[in-house]
Protein backbone atom coordinates (compact mmCIF):
# COMPACT_ATOMS: atom_id res chain seq x y z
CA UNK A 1 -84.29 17.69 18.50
CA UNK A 2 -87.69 17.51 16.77
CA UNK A 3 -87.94 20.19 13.95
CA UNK A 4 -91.42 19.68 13.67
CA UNK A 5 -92.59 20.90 17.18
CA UNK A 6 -90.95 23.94 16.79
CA UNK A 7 -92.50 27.34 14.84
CA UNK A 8 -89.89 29.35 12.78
CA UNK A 9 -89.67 31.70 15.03
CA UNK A 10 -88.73 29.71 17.86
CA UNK A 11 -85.25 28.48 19.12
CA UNK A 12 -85.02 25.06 16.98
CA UNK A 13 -81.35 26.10 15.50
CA UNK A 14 -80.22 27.06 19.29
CA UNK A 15 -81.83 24.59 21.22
CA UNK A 16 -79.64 22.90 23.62
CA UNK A 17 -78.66 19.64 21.75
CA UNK A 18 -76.65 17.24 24.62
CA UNK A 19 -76.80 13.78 22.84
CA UNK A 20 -73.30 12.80 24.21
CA UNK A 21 -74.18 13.96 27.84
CA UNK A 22 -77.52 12.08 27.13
CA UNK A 23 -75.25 8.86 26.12
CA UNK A 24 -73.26 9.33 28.91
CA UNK A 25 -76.20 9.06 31.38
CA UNK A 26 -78.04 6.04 30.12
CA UNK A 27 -74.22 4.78 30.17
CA UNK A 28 -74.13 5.02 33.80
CA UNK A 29 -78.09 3.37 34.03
CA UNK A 30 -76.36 0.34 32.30
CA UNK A 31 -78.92 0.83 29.42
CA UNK A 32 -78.55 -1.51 26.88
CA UNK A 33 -80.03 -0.20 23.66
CA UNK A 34 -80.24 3.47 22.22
CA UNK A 35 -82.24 4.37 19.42
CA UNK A 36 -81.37 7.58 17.60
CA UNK A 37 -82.01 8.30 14.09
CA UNK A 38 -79.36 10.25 12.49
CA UNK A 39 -80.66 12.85 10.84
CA UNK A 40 -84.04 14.51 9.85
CA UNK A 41 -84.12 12.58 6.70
CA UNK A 42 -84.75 9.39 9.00
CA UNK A 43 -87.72 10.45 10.01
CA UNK A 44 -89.21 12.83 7.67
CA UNK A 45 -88.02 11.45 4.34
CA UNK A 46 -88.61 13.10 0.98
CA UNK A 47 -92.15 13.17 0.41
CA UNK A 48 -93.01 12.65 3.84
CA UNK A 49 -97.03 13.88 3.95
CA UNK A 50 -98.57 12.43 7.26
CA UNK A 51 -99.14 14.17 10.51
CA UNK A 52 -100.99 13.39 13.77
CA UNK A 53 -103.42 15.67 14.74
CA UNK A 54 -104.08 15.27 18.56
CA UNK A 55 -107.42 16.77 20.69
CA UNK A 56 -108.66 16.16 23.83
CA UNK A 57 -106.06 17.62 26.37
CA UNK A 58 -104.33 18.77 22.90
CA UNK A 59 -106.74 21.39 22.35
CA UNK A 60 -107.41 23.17 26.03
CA UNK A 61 -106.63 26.94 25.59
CA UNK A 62 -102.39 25.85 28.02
CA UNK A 63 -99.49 25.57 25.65
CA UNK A 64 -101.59 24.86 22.39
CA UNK A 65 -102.74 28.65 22.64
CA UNK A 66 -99.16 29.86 22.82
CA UNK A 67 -97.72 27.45 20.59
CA UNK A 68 -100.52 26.42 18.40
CA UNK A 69 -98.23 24.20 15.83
CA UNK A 70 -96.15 22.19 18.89
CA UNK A 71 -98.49 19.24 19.70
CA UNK A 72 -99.04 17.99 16.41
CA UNK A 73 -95.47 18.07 16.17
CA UNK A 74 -95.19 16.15 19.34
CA UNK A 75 -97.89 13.50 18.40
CA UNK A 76 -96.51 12.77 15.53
CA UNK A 77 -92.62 11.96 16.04
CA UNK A 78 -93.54 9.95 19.79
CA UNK A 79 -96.28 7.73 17.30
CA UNK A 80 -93.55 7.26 14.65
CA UNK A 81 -90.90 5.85 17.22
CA UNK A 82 -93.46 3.83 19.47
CA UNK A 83 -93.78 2.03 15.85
CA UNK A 84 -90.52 1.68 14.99
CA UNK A 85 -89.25 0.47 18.36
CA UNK A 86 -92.31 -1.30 19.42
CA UNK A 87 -92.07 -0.44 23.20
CA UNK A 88 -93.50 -1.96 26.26
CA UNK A 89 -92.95 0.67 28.25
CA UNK A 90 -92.94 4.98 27.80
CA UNK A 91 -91.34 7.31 30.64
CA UNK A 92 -92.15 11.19 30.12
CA UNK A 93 -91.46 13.48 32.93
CA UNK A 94 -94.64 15.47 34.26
CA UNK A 95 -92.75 18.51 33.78
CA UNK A 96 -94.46 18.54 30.52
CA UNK A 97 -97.77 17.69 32.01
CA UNK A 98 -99.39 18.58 29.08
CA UNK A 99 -97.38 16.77 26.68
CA UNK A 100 -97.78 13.86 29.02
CA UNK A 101 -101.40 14.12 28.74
CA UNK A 102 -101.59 14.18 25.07
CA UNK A 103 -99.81 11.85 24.60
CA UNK A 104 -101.21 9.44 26.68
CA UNK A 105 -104.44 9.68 25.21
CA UNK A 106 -102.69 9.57 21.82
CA UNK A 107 -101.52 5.81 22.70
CA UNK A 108 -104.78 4.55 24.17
CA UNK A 109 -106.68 6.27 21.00
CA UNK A 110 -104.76 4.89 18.01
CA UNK A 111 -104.13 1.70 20.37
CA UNK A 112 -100.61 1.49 20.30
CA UNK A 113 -99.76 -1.12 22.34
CA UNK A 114 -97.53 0.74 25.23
CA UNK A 115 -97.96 2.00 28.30
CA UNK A 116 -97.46 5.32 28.71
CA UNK A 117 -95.98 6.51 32.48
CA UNK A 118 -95.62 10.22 34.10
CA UNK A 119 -92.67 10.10 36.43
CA UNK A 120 -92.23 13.10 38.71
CA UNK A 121 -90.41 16.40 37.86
CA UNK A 122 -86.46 16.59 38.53
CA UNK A 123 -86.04 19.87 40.30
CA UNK A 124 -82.67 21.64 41.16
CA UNK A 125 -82.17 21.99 45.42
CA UNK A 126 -83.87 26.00 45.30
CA UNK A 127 -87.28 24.00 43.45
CA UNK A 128 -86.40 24.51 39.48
CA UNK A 129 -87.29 22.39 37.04
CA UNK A 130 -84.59 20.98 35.37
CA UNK A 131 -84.90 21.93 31.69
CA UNK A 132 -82.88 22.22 28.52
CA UNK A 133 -83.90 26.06 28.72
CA UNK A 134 -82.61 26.93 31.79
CA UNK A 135 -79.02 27.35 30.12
CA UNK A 136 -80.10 30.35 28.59
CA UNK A 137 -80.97 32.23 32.31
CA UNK A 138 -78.34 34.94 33.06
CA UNK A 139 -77.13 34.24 36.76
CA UNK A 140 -79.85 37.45 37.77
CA UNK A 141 -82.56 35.51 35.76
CA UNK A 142 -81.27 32.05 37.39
CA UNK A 143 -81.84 33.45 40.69
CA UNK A 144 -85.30 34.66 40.42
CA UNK A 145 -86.38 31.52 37.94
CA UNK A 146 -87.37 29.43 41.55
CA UNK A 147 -89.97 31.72 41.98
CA UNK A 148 -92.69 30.03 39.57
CA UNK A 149 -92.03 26.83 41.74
CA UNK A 150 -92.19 28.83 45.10
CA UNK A 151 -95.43 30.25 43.64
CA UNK A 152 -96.80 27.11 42.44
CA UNK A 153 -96.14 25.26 46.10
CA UNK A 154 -98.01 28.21 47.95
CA UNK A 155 -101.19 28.18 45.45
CA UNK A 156 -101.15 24.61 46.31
CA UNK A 157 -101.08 24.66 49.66
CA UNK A 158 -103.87 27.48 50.31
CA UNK A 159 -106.28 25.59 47.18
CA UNK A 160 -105.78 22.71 49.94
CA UNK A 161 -106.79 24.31 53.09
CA UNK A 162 -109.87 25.51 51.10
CA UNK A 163 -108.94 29.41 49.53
CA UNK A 164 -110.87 29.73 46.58
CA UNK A 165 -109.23 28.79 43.19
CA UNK A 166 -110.05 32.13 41.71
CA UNK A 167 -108.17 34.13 44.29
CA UNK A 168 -105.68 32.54 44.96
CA UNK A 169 -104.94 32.33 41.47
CA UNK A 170 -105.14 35.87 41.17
CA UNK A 171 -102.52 36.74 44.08
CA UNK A 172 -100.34 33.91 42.31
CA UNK A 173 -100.44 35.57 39.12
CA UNK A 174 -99.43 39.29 40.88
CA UNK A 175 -96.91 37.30 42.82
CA UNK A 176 -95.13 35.92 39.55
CA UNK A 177 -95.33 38.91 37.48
CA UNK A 178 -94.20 41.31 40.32
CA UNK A 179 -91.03 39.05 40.33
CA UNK A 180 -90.12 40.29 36.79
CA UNK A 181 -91.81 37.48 34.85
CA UNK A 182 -94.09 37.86 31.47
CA UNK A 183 -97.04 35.52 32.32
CA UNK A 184 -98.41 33.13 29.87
CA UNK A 185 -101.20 31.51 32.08
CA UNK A 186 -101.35 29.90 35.68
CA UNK A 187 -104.22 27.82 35.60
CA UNK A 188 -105.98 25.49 38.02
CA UNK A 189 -107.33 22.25 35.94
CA UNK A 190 -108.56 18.97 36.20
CA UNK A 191 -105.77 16.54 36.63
CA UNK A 192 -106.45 14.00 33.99
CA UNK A 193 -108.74 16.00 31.08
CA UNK A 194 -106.49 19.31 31.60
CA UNK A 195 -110.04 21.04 31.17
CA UNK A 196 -110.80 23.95 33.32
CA UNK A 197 -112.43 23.99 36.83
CA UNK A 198 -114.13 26.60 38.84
CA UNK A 199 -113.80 24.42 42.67
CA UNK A 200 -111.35 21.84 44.19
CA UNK A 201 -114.17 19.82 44.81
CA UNK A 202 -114.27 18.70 40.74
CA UNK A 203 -110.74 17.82 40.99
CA UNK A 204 -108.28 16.60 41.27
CA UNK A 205 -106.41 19.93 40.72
CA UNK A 206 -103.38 19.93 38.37
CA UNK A 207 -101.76 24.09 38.67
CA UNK A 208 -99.70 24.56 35.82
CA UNK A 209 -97.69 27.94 35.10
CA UNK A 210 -96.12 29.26 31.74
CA UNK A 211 -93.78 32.10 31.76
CA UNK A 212 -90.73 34.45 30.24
CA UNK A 213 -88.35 35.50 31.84
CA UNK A 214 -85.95 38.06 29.31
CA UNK A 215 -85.41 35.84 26.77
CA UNK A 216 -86.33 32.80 28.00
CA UNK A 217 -89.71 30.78 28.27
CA UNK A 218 -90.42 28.67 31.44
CA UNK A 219 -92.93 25.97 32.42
CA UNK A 220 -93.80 24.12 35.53
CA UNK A 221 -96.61 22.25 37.22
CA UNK A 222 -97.72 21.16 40.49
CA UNK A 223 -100.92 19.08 42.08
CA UNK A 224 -103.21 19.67 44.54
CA UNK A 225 -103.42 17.60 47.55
């Protein structure tokens, strides 16, 4: 778990840490190498004083307005072990479509000679995405979490038929918080930039959906068409 992606007032100390169920699972892929520094001192050693500083889908008003200090953090330990195990090849899930984004562009900018690949999300059979997070639902909570995904599918569908993105963003939005939810944003953007759009026609449309739910902080994403 990356301390440097995480503000002090976030859940770094009680983040789910699963490194043995993580071995276990490559394990069964018949994966032949894994590379896991230690400790913190690995990779931020005394003195350490360098720190990527992403933009571009970075720096578009989704998670880096809610969690202003987690990118950098981000940017800066995925460079650091694409240079120390020299990869051909980078899998991140699209859960984090954001993250995905960013650092995508972070590879092609500082040329860093991998290739960076979204692979779709992992959802539980109700439509949750499978997250570290989700073991801090209650069973209530765990039963209404589906909705953001349920919520996500119908924007999707009626952007696609041609409803407007502004209203049906609007009923999404009622829909999620009238299911008990603290909304951060659900936003309609374009796919690759992550920059805002006003029409389906300057697509293509990536929804993406940030919310609480008690105690605990849920993402998900969805495209268009």
């Amino acid at each position: 778990v990356n301390p440097t992606q995480f503000a002090p007032s976030e859940d770094f100390s009680t983040y789910p840490r699963t490194f043995p169920a993580d071995l276990a699972a490559l394990g069964r892929e018949k994966a032949d190498l894994v590379w896991a520094p230690k400790s913190v001192d690995v990779m931020y050693p005394d003195g350490f004083a360098t720190r990527v500083a992403p933009q571009g889908p970075a720096a578009v008003g989704l998670e880096d307005a809610v969690r202003p200090h987690f990118f950098g953090g981000v940017a800066t330990v995925v460079a650091k072990l694409f240079l120390q195990c020299r990869p051909d090849v980078a899998i991140f899930g699209e859960k984090d479509y954001q993250q995905l984004k960013v650092v995508s562009r972070m590879a092609r900018d500082l040329d860093l000679a991998v290739r960076v690949i979204g692979m779709p999300t992992v959802r539980e059979p109700d439509g949750l995405a499978m997250s570290s997070r989700n073991a801090y639902l209650s069973a209530d909570e765990r039963a209404v979490a589906p909705t953001l995904y349920r919520v996500l599918t119908q924007c999707a569908e009626r952007i696609a038929r041609g409803r407007p993105l502004g209203s049906t963003l609007a009923q999404g939005r009622q829909a999620i918080e009238r299911a008990g939810f603290v909304l951060d944003y659900l936003e309609a953007r374009h796919a690759e930039t992550l920059l805002p759009i006003l029409s389906a026609k300057h697509g293509p449309v990536r929804l993406l959906v940030a919310a609480r739910l008690g105690a605990t902080r849920l993402i998900d994403n969805i495209g268009v068409g």
